[in-house]
Every structure is written in C-alpha cells, then in structure tokens.
Protein backbone atom coordinates (compact mmCIF):
# COMPACT_ATOMS: atom_id res chain seq x y z
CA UNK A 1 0.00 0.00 0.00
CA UNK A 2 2.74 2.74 0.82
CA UNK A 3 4.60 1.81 -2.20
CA UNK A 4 1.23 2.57 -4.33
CA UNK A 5 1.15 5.97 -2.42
CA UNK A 6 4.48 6.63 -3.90
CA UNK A 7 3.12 6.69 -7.40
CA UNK A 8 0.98 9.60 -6.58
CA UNK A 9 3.50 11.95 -3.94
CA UNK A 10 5.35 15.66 -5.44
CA UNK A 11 3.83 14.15 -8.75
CA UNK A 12 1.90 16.40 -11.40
CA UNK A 13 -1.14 16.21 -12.60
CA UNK A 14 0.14 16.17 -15.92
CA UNK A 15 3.00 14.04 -14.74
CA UNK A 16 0.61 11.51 -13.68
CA UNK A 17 -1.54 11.13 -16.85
CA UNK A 18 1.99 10.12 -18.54
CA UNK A 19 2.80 7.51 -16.31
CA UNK A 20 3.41 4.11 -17.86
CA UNK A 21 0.70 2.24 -16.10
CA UNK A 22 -3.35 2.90 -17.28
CA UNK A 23 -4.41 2.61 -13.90
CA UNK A 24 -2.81 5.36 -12.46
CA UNK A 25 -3.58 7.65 -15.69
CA UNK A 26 -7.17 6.69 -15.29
CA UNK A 27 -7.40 7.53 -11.90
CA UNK A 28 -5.51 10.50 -12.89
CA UNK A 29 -8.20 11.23 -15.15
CA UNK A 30 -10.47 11.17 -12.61
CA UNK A 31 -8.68 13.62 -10.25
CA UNK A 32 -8.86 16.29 -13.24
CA UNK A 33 -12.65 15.98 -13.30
CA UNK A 34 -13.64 15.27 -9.64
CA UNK A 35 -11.89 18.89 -9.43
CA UNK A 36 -11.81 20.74 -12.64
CA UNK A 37 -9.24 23.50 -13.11
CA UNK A 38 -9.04 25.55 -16.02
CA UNK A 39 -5.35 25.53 -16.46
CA UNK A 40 -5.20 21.73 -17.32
CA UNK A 41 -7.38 21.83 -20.24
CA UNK A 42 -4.62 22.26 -22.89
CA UNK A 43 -2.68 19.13 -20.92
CA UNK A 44 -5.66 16.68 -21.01
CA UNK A 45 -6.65 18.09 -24.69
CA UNK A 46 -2.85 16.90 -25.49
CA UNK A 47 -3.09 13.88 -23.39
CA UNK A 48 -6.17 12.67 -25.37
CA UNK A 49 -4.27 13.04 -28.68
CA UNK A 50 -1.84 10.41 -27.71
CA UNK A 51 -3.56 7.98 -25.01
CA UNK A 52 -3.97 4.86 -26.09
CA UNK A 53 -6.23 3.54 -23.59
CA UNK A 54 -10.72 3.55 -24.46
CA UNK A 55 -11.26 3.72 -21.02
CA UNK A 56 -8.83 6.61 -20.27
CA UNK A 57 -9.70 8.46 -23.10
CA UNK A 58 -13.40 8.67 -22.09
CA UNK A 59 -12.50 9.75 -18.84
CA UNK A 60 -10.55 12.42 -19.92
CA UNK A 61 -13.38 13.74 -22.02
CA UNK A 62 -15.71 13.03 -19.15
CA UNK A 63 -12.95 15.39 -17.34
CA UNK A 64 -12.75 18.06 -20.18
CA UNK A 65 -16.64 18.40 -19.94
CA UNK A 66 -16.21 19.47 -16.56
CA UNK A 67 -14.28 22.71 -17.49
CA UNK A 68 -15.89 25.65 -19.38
CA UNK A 69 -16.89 25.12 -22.86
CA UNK A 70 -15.33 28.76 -23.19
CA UNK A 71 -11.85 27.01 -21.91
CA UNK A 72 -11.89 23.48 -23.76
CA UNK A 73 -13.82 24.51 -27.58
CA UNK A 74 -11.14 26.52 -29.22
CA UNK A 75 -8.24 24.06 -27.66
CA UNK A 76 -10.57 20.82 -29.27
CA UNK A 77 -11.36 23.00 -32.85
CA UNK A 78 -7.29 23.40 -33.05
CA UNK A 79 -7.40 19.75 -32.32
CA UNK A 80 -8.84 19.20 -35.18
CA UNK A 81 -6.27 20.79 -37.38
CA UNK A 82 -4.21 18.01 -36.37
CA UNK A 83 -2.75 15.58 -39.57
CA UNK A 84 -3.20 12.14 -37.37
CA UNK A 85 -6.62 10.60 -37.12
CA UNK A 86 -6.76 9.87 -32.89
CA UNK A 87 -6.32 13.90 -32.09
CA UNK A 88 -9.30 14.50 -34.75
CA UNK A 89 -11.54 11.10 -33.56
CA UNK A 90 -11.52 12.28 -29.90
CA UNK A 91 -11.87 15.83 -30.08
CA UNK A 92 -14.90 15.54 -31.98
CA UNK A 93 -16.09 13.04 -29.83
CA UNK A 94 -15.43 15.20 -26.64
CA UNK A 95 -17.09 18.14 -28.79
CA UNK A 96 -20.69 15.96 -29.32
CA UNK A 97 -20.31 15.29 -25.46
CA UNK A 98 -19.95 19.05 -24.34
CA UNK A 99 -22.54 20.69 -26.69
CA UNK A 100 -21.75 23.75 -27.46
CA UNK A 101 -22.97 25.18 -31.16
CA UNK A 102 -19.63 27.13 -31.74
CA UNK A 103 -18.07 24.23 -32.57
CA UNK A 104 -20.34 23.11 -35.27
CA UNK A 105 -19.02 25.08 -38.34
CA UNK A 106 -15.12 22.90 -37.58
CA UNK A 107 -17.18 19.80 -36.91
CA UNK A 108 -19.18 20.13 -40.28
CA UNK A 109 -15.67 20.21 -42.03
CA UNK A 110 -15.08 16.64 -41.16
CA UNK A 111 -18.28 15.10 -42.38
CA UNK A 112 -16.40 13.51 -45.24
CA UNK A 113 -13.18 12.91 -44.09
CA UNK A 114 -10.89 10.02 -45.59
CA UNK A 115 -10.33 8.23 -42.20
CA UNK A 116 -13.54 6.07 -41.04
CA UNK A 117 -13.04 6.42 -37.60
CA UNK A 118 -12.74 10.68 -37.92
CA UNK A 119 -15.84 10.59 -39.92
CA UNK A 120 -17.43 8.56 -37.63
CA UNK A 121 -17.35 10.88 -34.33
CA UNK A 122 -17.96 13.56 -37.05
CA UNK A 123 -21.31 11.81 -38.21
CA UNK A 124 -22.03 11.46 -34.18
CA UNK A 125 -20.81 14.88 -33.26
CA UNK A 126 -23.10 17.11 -35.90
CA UNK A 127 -26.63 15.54 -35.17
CA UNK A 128 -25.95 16.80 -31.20
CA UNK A 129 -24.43 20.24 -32.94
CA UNK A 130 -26.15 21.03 -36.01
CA UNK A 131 -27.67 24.28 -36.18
CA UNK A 132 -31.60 24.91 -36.02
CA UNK A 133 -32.56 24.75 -39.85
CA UNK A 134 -29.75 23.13 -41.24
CA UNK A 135 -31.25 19.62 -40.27
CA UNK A 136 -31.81 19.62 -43.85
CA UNK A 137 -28.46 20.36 -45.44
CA UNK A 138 -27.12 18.03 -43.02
CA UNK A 139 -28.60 14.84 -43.44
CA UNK A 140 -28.16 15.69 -47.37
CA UNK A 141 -24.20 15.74 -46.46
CA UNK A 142 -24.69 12.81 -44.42
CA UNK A 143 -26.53 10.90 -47.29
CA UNK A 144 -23.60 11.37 -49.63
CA UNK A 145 -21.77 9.44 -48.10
CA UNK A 146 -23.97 6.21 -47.66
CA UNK A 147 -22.61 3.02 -49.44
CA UNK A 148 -19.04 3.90 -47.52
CA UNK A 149 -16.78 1.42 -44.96
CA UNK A 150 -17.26 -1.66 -43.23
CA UNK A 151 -20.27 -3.27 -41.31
CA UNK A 152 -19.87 -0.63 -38.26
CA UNK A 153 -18.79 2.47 -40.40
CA UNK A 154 -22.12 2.33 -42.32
CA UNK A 155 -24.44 1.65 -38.86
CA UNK A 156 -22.62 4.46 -37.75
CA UNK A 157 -23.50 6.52 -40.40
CA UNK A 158 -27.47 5.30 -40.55
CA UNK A 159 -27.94 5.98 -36.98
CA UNK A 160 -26.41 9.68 -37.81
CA UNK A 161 -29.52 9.86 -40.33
CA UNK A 162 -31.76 8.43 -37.99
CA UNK A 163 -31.39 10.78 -35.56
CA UNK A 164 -32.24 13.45 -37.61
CA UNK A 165 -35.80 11.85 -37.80
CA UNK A 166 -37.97 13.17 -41.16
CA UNK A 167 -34.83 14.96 -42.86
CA UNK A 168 -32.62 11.73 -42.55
CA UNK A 169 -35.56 9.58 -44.01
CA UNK A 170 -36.16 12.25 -47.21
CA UNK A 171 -32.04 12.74 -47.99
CA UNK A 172 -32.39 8.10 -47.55
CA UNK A 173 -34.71 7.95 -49.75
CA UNK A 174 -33.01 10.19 -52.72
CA UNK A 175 -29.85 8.83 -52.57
CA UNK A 176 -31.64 5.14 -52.73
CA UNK A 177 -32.45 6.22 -56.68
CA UNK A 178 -28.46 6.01 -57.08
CA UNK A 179 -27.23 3.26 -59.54
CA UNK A 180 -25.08 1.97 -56.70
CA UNK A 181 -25.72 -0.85 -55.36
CA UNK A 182 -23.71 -0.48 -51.94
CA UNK A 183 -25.42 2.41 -51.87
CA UNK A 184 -28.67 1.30 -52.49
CA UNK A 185 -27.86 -1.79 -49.71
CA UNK A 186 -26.83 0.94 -47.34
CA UNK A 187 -30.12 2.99 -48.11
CA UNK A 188 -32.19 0.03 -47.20
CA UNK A 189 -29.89 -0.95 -44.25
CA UNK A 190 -31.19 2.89 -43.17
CA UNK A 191 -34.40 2.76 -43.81
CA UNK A 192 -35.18 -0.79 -42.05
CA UNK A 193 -33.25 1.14 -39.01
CA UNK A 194 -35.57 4.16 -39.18
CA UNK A 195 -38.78 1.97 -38.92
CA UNK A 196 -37.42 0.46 -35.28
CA UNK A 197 -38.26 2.60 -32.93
CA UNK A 198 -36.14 1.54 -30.13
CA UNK A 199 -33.22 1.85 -32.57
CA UNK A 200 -34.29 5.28 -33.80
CA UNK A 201 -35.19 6.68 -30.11
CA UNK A 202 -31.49 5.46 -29.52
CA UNK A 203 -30.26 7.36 -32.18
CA UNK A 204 -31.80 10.61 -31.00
CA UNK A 205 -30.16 10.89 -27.49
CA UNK A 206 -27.40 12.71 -28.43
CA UNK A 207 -29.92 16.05 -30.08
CA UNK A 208 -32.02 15.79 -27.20
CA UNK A 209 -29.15 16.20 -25.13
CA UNK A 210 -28.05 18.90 -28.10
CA UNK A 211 -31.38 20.71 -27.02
CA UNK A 212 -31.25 20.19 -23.07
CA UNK A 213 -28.06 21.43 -22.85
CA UNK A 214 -28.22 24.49 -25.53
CA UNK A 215 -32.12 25.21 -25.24
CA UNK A 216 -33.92 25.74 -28.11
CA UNK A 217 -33.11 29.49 -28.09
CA UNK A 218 -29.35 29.06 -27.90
CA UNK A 219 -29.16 26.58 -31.34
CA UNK A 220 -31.15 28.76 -33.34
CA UNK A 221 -28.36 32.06 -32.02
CA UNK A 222 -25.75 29.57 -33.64
C-alpha cells in the first residue's frame, strides 16, 4: 500500500496522466474531473491526442466536460487541425459530449473525411451540434456518403440519419435512386433502421441532449 502511495506523492497532474501504467492515468483522469481547473485543459486536450487507452480516453473527455466550454472549444477546434486521425476522432467526440454550437461550423468540415473512424465521431458529433434549420443540409451531407466502410462504419452513419428523424428519411430515400448498389444496400440498411423505434429513439439521445443542454433558443443564435 505505501509503495502505491508513492506513485501519486510531489507528482503532477500532468506528470501523472503520462505515467506508464493505465491505472494510475485513469485515476488521474479522474482527479482532473472530480476537481476541474481551467489551467489543465490544454494538458488533457494533449493527453487525449496520444492515449492509447478507451477507457482513459473517455474519462478524460468526461474530465474536459467538466471545465468551461469557453476554456476546452477553441483548444478541441485546433485539435482538429491536427494531420493524425486519434487527435481529430476524440476531439470531436469530446465536442458531441460538451454541446456547445460554436463548434459546429469545424465539426461540419469533417463530415467527409478520408479516415472512417474521424468521420465517424464527425457523423455522431453534428446531429448533437447542427444548427436549427440546417437539419436539412445536413442529413443531405450525411446521405452522400452512404454506401461507404465496413459493417460498423455504415451503422454508424445510418444511426447519424436516424437521428435526424424526417430529414434523414427524405435525404435516404433520394440517394436510394443512385445506380449503386452499396449504396442502395446501405439505403435500405437505413431505412429498415428508421422503422425500429427503439433503434431510432437510440439514435436521437445525443440532439435531445443537443437541445437540453443548448435550449432551443441558444441553437437557433448559432
């Protein structure tokens, strides 16, 4: 027990969410968000760039959600100037989780990026950030992309349009008149996902936590 102590004694928190072992960064990780301070947003920002642990990762989100959007937005949109795909994935991940509308013209810029796994958080993160009135436009974006990726990549990218309930079904049903058939397969995948509701009610947590946390008023001042 005293040497686990040790780990922890005249150590830093941002000396601590380096250390080698992912027990001690998550619990790290924790510390930051059981008591937020401001000044280690850029640090956990970084951290999240390079941590290879799931589990950490989300907890350092969960911990950057803690901290004013003010503080963490324009450190997660420079994020996202980044060239490798983890800095991108997770700060558009920790984006959809904080809310905030400001970041949905960077977001938007990543609907069709090359990397699956950046698209992905940016299919996730613009149904919770899209704009009041540009439901539209958006699932239109969304819907070019249909017939893309794997198995996971394209449920990723149907739930995306099924949470944006009538305007995901009409930009569907268009793109199902392509002449691809992946596309076409994907359109249908969509479409039998749409007509379950538990699946579809699942798909639109994230913009009713968009509108709880924003208020109606707030997305349409985006």
């Amino acid at each position: 027990m005293t040497r686990r102590r040790t780990i922890y004694t005249g150590r830093r928190p941002a000396d601590l969410l380096e250390h080698p072992h992912s027990s001690v960064r998550l619990r790290a990780a924790l510390a930051a968000g059981s008591q937020p301070d401001a000044a280690l947003a850029k640090t956990l920002v970084d951290r999240c760039a390079v941590e290879p642990d799931f589990y950490v990762r989300d907890m350092l989100t969960w911990a950057l959600t803690r901290l004013p959007s003010a503080v963490t937005v324009p450190l997660l949109v420079d994020a996202l100037g980044s060239v490798a795909p983890q800095p991108r994935s997770q700060a558009l991940h920790t984006l959809s989780k904080i809310g905030d509308g400001a970041a949905w013209p960077a977001v938007a810029e990543h609907l069709d990026a090359e990397d699956d796994e950046v698209a992905r958080a940016s299919w996730r993160a613009s149904v919770s950030l899209v704009p009041f009135g540009a439901e539209a436009a958006l699932a239109a974006r969304l819907a070019g992309e249909l017939g893309r990726g794997d198995r996971e990549v394209r449920r990723s990218l149907s739930r995306a349009l099924a949470a944006l309930g009538d305007h995901g079904a009409a930009a569907a049903e268009s793109a199902g008149r392509s002449g691809d058939a992946d596309v076409r397969g994907h359109v249908r995948d969509t479409l039998t996902l749409m007509a379950d509701p538990d699946a579809v009610a699942d798909a639109q947590v994230g913009a009713a936590r968009r509108v709880r946390a924003l208020g109606p008023q707030a997305v349409q001042d985006d």
